[in-house]
C-alpha atoms as a PDB file:
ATOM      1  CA  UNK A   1     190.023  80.109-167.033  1.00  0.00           C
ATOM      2  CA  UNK A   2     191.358  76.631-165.577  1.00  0.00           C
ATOM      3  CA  UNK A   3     193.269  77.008-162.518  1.00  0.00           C
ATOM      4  CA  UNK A   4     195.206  74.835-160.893  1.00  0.00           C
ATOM      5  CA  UNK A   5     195.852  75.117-157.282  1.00  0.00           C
ATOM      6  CA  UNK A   6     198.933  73.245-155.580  1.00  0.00           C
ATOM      7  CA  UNK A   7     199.237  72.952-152.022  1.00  0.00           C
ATOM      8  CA  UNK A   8     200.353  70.681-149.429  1.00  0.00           C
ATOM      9  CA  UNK A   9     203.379  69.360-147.242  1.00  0.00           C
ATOM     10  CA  UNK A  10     206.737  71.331-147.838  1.00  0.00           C
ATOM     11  CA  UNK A  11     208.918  68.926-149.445  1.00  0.00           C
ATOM     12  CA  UNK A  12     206.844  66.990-150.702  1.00  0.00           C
ATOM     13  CA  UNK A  13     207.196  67.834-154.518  1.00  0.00           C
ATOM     14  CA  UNK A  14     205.157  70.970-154.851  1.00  0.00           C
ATOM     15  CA  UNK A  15     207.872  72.862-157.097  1.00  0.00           C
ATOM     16  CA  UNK A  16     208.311  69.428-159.130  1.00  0.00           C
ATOM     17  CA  UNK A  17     204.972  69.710-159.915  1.00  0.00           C
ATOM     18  CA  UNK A  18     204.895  73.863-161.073  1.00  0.00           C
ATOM     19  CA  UNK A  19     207.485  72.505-163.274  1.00  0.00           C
ATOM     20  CA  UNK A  20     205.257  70.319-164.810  1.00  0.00           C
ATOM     21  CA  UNK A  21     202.454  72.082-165.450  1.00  0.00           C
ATOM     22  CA  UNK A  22     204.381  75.090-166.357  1.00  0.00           C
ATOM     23  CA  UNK A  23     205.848  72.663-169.259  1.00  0.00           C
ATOM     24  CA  UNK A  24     202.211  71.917-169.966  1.00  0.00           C
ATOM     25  CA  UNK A  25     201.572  75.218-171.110  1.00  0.00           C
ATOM     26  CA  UNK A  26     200.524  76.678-167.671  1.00  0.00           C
ATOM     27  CA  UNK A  27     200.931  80.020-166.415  1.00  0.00           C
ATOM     28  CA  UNK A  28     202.555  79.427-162.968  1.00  0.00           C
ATOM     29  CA  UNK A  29     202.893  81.580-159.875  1.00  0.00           C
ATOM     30  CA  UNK A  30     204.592  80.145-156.745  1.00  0.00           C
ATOM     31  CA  UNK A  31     203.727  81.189-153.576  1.00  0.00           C
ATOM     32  CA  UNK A  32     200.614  83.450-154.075  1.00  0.00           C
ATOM     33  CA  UNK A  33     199.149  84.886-150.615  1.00  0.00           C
ATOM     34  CA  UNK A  34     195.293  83.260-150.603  1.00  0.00           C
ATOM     35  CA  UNK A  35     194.064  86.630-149.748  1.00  0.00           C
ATOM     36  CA  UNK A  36     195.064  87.434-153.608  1.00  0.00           C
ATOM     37  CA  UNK A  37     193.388  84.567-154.907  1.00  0.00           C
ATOM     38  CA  UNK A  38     189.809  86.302-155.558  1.00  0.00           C
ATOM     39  CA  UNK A  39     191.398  88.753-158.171  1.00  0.00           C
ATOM     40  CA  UNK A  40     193.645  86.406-160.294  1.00  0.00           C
ATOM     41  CA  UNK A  41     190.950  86.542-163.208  1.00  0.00           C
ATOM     42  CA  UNK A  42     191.339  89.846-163.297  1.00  0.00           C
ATOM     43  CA  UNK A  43     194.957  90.337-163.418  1.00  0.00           C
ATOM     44  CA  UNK A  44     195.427  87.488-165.575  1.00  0.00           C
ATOM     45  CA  UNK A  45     192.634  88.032-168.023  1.00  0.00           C
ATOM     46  CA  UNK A  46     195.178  86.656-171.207  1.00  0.00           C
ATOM     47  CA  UNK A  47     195.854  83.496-169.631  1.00  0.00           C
ATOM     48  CA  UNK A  48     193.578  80.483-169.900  1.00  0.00           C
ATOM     49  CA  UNK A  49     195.396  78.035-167.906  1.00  0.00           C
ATOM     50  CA  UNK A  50     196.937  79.052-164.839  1.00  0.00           C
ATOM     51  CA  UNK A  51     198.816  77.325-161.989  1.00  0.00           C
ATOM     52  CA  UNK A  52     199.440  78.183-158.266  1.00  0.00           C
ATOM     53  CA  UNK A  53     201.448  76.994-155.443  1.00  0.00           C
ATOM     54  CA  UNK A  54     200.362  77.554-152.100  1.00  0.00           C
ATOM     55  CA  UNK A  55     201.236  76.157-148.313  1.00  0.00           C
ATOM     56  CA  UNK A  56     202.504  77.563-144.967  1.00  0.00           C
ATOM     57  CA  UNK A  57     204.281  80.443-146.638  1.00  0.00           C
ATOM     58  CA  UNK A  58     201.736  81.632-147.876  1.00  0.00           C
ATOM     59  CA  UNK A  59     200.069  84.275-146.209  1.00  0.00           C
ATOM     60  CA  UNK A  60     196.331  83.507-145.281  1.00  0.00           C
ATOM     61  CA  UNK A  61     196.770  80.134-146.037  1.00  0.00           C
ATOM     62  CA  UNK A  62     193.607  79.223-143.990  1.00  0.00           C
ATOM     63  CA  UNK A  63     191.287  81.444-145.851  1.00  0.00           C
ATOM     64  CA  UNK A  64     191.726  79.362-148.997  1.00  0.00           C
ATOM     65  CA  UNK A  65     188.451  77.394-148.801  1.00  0.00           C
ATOM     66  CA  UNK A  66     186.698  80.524-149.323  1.00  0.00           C
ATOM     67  CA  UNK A  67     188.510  82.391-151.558  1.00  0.00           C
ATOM     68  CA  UNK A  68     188.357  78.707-154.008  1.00  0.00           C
ATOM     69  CA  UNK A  69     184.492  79.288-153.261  1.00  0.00           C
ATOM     70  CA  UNK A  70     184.810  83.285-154.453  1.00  0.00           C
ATOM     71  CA  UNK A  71     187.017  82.389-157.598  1.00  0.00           C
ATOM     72  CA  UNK A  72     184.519  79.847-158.529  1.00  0.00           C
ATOM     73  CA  UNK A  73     181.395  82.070-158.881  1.00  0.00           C
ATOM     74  CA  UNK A  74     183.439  84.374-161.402  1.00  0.00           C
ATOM     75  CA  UNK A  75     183.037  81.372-163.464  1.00  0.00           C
ATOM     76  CA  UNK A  76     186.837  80.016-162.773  1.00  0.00           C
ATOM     77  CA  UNK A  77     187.197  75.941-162.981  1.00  0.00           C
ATOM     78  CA  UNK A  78     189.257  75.574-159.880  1.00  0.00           C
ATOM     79  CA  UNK A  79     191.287  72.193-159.092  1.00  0.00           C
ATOM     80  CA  UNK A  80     193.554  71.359-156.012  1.00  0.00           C
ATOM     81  CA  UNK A  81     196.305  69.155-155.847  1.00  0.00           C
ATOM     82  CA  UNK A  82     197.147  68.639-152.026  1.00  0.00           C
ATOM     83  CA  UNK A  83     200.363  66.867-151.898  1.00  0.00           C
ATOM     84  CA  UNK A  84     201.989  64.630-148.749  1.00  0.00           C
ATOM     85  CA  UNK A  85     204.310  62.281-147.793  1.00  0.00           C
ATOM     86  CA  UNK A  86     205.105  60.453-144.805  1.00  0.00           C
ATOM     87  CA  UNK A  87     206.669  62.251-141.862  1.00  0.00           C
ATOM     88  CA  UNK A  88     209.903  59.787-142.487  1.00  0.00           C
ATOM     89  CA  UNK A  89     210.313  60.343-146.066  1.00  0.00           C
ATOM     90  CA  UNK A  90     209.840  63.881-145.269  1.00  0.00           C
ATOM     91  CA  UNK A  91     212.532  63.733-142.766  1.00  0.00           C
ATOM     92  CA  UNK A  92     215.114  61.935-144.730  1.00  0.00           C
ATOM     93  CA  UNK A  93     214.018  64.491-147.744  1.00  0.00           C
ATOM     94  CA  UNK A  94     215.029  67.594-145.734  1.00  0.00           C
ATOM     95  CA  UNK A  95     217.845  65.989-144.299  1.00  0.00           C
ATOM     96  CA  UNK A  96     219.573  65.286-147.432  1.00  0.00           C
ATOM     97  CA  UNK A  97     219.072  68.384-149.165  1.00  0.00           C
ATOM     98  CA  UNK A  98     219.632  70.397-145.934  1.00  0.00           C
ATOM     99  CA  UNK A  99     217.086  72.591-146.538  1.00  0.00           C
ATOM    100  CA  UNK A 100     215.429  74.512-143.719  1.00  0.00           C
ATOM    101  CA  UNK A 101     211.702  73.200-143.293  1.00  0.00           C
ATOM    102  CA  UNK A 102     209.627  76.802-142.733  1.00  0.00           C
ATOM    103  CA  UNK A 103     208.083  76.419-139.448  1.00  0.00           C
ATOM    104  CA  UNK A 104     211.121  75.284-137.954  1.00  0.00           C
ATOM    105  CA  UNK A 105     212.930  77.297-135.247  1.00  0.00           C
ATOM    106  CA  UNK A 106     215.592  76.804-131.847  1.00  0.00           C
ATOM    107  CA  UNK A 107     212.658  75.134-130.384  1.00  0.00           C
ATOM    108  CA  UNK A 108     211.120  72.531-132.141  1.00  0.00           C
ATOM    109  CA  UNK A 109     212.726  69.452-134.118  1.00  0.00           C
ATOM    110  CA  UNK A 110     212.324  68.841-137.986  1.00  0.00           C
ATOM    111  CA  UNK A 111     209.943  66.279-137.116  1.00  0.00           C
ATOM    112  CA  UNK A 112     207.795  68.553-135.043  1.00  0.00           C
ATOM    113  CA  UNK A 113     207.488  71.126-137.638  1.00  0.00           C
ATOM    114  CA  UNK A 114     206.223  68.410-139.829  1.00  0.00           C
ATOM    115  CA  UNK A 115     203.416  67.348-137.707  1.00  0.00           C
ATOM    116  CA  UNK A 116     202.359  71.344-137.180  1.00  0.00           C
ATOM    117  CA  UNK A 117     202.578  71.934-140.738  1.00  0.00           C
ATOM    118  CA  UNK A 118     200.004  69.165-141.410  1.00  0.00           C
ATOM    119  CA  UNK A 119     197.738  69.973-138.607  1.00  0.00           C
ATOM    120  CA  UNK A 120     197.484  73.723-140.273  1.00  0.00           C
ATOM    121  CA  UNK A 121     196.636  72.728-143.797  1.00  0.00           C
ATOM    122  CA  UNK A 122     194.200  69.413-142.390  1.00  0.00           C
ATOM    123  CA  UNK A 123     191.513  71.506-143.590  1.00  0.00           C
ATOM    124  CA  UNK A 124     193.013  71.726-147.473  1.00  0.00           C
ATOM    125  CA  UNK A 125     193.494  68.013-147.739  1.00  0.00           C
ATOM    126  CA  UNK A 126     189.956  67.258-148.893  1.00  0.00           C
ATOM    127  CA  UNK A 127     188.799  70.085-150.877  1.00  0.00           C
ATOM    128  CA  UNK A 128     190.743  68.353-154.056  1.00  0.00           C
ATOM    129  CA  UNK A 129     193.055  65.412-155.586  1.00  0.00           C
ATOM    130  CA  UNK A 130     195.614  63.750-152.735  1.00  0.00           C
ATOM    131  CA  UNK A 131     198.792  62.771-154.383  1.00  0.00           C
ATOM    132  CA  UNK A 132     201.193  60.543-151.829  1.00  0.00           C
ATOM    133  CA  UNK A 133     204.497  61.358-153.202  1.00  0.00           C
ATOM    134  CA  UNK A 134     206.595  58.701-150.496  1.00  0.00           C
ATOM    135  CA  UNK A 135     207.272  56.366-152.408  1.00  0.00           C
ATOM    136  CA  UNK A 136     206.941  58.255-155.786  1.00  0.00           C
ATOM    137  CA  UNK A 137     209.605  59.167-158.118  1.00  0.00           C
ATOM    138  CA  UNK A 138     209.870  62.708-160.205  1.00  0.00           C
ATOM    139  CA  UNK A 139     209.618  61.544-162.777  1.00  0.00           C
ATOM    140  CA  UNK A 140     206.413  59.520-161.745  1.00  0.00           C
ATOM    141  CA  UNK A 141     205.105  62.611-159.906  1.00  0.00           C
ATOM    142  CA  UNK A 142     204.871  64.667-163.285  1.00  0.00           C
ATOM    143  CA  UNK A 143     203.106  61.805-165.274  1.00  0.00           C
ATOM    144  CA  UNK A 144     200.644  61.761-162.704  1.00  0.00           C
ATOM    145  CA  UNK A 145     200.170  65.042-162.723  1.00  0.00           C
ATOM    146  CA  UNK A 146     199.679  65.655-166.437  1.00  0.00           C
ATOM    147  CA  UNK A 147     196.884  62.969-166.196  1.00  0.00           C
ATOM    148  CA  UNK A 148     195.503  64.838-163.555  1.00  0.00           C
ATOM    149  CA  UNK A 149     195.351  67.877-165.162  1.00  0.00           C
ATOM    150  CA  UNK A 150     194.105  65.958-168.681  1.00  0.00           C
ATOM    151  CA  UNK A 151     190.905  64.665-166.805  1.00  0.00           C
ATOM    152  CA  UNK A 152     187.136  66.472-167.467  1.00  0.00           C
ATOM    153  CA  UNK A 153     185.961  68.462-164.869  1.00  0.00           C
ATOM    154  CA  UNK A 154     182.383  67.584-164.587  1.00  0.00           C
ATOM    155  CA  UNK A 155     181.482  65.018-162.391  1.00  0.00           C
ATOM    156  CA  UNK A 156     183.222  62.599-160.349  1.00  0.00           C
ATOM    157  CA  UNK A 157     186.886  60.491-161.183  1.00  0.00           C
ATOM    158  CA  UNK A 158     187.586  56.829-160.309  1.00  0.00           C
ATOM    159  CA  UNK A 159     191.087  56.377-159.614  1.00  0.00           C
ATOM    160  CA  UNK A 160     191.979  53.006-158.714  1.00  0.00           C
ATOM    161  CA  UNK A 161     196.142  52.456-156.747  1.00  0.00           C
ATOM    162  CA  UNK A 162     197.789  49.612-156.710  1.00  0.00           C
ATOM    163  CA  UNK A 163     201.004  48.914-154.071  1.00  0.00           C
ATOM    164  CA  UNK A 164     202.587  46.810-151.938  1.00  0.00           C
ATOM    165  CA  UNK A 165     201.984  46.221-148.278  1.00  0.00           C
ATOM    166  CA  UNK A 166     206.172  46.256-147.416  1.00  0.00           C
ATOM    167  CA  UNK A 167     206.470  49.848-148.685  1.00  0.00           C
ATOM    168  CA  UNK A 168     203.343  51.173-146.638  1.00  0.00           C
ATOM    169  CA  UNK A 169     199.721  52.371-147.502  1.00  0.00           C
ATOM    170  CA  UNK A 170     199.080  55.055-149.550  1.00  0.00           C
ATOM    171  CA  UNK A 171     198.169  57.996-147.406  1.00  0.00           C
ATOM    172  CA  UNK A 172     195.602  59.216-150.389  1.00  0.00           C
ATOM    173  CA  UNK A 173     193.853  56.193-150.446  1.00  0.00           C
ATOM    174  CA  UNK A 174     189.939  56.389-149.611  1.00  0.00           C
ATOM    175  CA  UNK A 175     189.338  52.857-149.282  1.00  0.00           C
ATOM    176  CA  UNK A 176     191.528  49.944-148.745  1.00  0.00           C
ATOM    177  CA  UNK A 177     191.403  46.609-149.839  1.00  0.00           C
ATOM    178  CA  UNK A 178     193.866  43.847-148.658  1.00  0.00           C
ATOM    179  CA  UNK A 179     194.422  40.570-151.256  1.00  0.00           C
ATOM    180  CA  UNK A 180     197.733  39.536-149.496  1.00  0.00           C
ATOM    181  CA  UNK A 181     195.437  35.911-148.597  1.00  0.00           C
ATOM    182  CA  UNK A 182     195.384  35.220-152.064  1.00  0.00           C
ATOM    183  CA  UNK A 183     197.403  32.624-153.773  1.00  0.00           C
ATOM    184  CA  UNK A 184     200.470  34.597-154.907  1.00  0.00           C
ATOM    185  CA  UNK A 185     201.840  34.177-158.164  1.00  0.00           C
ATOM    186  CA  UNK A 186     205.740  35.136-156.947  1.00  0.00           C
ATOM    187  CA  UNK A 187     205.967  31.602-155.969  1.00  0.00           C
ATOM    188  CA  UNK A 188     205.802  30.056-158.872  1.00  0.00           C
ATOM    189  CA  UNK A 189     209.754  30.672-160.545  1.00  0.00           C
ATOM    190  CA  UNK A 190     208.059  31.274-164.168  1.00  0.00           C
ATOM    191  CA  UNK A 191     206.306  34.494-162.793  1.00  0.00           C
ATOM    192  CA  UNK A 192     207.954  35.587-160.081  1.00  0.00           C
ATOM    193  CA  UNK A 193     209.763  38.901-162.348  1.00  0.00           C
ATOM    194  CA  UNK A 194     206.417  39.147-164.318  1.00  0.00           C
ATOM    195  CA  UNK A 195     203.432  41.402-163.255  1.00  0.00           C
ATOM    196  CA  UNK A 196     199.879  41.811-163.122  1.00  0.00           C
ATOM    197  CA  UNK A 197     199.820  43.023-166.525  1.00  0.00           C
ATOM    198  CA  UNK A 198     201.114  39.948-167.757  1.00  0.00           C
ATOM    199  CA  UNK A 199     198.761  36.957-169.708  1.00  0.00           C
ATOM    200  CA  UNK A 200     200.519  34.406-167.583  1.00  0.00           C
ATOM    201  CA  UNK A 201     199.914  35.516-164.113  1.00  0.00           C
ATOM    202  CA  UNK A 202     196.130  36.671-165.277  1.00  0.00           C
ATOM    203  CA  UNK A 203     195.895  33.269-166.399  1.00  0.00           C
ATOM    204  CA  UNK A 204     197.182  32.252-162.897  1.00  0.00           C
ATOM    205  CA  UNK A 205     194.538  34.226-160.874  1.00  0.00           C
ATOM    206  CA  UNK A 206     192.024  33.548-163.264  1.00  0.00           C
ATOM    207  CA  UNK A 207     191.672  29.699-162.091  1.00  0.00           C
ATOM    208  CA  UNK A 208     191.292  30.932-158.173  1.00  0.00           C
ATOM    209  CA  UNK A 209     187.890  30.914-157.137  1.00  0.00           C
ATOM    210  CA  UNK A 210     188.489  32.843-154.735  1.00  0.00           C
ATOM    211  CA  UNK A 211     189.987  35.825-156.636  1.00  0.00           C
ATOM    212  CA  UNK A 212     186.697  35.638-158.707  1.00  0.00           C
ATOM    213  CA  UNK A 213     184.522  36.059-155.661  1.00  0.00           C
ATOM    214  CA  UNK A 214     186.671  38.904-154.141  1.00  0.00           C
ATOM    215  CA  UNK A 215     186.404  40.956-157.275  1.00  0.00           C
ATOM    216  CA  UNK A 216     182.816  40.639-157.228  1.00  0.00           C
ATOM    217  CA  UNK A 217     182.600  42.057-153.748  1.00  0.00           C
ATOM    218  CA  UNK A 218     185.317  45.192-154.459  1.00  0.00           C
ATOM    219  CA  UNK A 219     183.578  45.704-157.478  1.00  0.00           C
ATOM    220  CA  UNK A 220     180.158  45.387-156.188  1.00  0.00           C
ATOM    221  CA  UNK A 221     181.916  47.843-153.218  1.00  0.00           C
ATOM    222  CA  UNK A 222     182.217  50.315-154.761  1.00  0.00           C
ATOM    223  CA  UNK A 223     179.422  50.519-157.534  1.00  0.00           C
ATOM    224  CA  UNK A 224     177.257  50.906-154.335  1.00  0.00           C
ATOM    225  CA  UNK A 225     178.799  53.548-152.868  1.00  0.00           C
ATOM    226  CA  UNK A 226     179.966  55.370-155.387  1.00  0.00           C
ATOM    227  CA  UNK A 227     176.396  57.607-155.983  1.00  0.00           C
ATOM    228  CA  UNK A 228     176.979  58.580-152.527  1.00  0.00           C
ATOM    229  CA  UNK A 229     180.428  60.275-153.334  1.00  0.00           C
ATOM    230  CA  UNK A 230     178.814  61.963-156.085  1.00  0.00           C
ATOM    231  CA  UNK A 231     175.551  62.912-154.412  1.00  0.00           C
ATOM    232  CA  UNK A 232     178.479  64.881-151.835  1.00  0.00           C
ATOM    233  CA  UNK A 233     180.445  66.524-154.651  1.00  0.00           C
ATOM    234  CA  UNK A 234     183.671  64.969-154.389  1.00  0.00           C
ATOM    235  CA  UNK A 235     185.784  65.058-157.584  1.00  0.00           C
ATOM    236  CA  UNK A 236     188.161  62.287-157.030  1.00  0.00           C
ATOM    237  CA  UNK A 237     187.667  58.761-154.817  1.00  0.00           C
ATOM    238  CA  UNK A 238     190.793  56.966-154.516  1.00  0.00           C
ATOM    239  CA  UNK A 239     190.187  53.210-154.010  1.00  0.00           C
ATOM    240  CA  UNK A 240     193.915  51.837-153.229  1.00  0.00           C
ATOM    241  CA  UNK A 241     194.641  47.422-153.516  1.00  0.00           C
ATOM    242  CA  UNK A 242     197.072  46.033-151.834  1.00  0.00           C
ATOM    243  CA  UNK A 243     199.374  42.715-152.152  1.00  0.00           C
ATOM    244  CA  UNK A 244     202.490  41.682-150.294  1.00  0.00           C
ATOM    245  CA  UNK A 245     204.992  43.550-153.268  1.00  0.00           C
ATOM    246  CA  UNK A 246     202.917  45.276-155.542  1.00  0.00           C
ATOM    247  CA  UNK A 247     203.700  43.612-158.406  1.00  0.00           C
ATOM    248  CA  UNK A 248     201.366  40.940-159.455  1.00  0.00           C
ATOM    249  CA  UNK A 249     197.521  40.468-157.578  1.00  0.00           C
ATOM    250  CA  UNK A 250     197.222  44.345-156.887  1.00  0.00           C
ATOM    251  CA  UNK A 251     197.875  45.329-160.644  1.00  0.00           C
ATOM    252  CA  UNK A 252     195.775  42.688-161.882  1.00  0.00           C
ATOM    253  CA  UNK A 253     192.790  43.823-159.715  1.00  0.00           C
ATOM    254  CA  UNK A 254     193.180  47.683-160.278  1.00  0.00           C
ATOM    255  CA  UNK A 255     193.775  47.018-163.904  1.00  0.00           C
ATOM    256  CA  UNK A 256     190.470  44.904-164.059  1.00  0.00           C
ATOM    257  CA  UNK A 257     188.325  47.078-161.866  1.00  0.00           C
ATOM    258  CA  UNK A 258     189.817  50.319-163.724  1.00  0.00           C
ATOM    259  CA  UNK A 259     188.728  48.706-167.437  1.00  0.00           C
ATOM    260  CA  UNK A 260     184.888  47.596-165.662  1.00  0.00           C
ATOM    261  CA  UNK A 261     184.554  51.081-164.729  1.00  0.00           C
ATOM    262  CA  UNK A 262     185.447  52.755-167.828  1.00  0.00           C
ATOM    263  CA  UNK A 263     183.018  50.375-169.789  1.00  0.00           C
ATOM    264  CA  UNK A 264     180.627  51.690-167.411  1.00  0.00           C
ATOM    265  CA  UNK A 265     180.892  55.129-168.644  1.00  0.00           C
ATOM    266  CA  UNK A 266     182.817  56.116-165.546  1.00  0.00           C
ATOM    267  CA  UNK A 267     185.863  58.634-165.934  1.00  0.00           C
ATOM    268  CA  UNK A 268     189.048  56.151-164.491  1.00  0.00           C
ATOM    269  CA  UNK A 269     192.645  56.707-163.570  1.00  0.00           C
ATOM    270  CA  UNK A 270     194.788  53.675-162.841  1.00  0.00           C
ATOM    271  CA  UNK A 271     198.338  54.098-161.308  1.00  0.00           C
ATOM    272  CA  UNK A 272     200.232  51.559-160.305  1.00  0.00           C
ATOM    273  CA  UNK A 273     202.832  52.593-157.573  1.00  0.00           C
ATOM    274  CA  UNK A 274     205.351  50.135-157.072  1.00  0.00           C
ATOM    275  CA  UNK A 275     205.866  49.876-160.473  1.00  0.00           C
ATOM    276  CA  UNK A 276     205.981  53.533-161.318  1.00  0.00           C
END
């Protein structure tokens, strides 16, 4: 059985995502106490793929590491999603939809329940796959997801961000790198609406020295380091580049570190967020 676990912040896009994998031939269950997690192959013997939501609601939320640990010795391929958003995106979310976050109450403000929320489920965030849904559209949300879910399980995946300074860091990322002191291709009026992916504003970085030597380092980065995240078990490393809009130098370093990585036998994911 493959089971998918989804958990994280309420509101931000856990139900967008049962959607999703339910239309990719999931069995889904929202909402499953954690206490009942241990007997799901059992009670689901039929099923091959399944799909759970989890968070606050749930009841024994906090005894999820070990019942993932339980599940997983009956021979079960668990993965976690853990998704979040910023406590202003969150805000605005519940405000518009006027939904009632569930830890709120007379006493505390939205915002408040926000920050307890996350402080309960800190210990979730790094058992699987961090998905930063801020500044991500639904549409966006389920392509990501489906790659997600279309990745091997063995062994560790490379998944290299790009996005834009202006609209905030990712909140998933596990390393940062900043290339906003780069000569930036918007200023020239012929590639200013183009992106990274273009020939003409590869071309453009291409005769910077400097770009040539700060690839080398990122890419030298994290080629050292990255037998270390493996050595520790971790399934995903999330190594986010950032330019002023997230158009041009961030997409033309992920999509250059992504394609050295994948000739180097290493299992890559490349999303590009401010064009998503």
């Amino acid at each position: 059985m493959q089971l998918v676990i989804v958990t994280g912040l309420s509101g931000s896009g856990k139900s967008v995502v049962l959607k999703a994998l339910e239309d990719s031939g999931y069995y889904c269950v929202d909402n499953l106490p954690a206490t009942l997690l241990a007997q799901i192959p059992q009670h689901l013997q039929g099923q091959s793929r399944v799909a759970i939501s989890m968070d606050t609601r749930s009841e024994g939320i906090e005894a999820l590491p070990e019942a993932i640990r339980q599940i997983k010795q009956q021979g079960v391929v668990v993965q976690l999603l853990f998704l979040e958003s910023s406590i202003e995106t969150l805000v605005k979310r519940f405000s518009e939809t006027r939904r009632r976050h569930p830890l709120s109450d007379d006493k505390t403000t939205l915002a408040e329940s926000i920050l307890r929320e996350r402080e309960l489920l800190d210990q979730l965030i790094y058992l699987g796959h961090r998905i930063d849904t801020s500044d991500l559209s639904a549409n966006s949300l389920r392509k990501w997801v489906k790659e997600f879910v279309s990745q091997e399980q063995n062994g560790l995946t490379l998944l290299f961000a790009s996005f834009g300074f202006k609209h905030g860091i990712p909140l998933d990322a596990d390393f940062v790198f900043d290339v906003r002191f780069l000569p930036n291709p918007y200023y020239d009026p012929a590639l200013k609406r183009l992106t990274g992916h273009d020939h003409a504003v590869k071309e453009f970085l291409e005769h910077q020295p400097e770009v040539h030597i700060l690839y080398e380092d990122i890419r030298s980065f994290v080629e050292r380091w990255l037998p270390a995240f493996v050595r520790d078990n971790r399934s995903y490393l999330t190594v986010a580049i950032g330019c002023t809009g997230g158009q041009h130098r961030s997409v033309y370093f992920v999509e250059k570190l992504g394609q050295y990585f994948r000739n180097a036998q290493q299992k890559v994911l490349v999303r590009h967020r401010e064009l998503e």
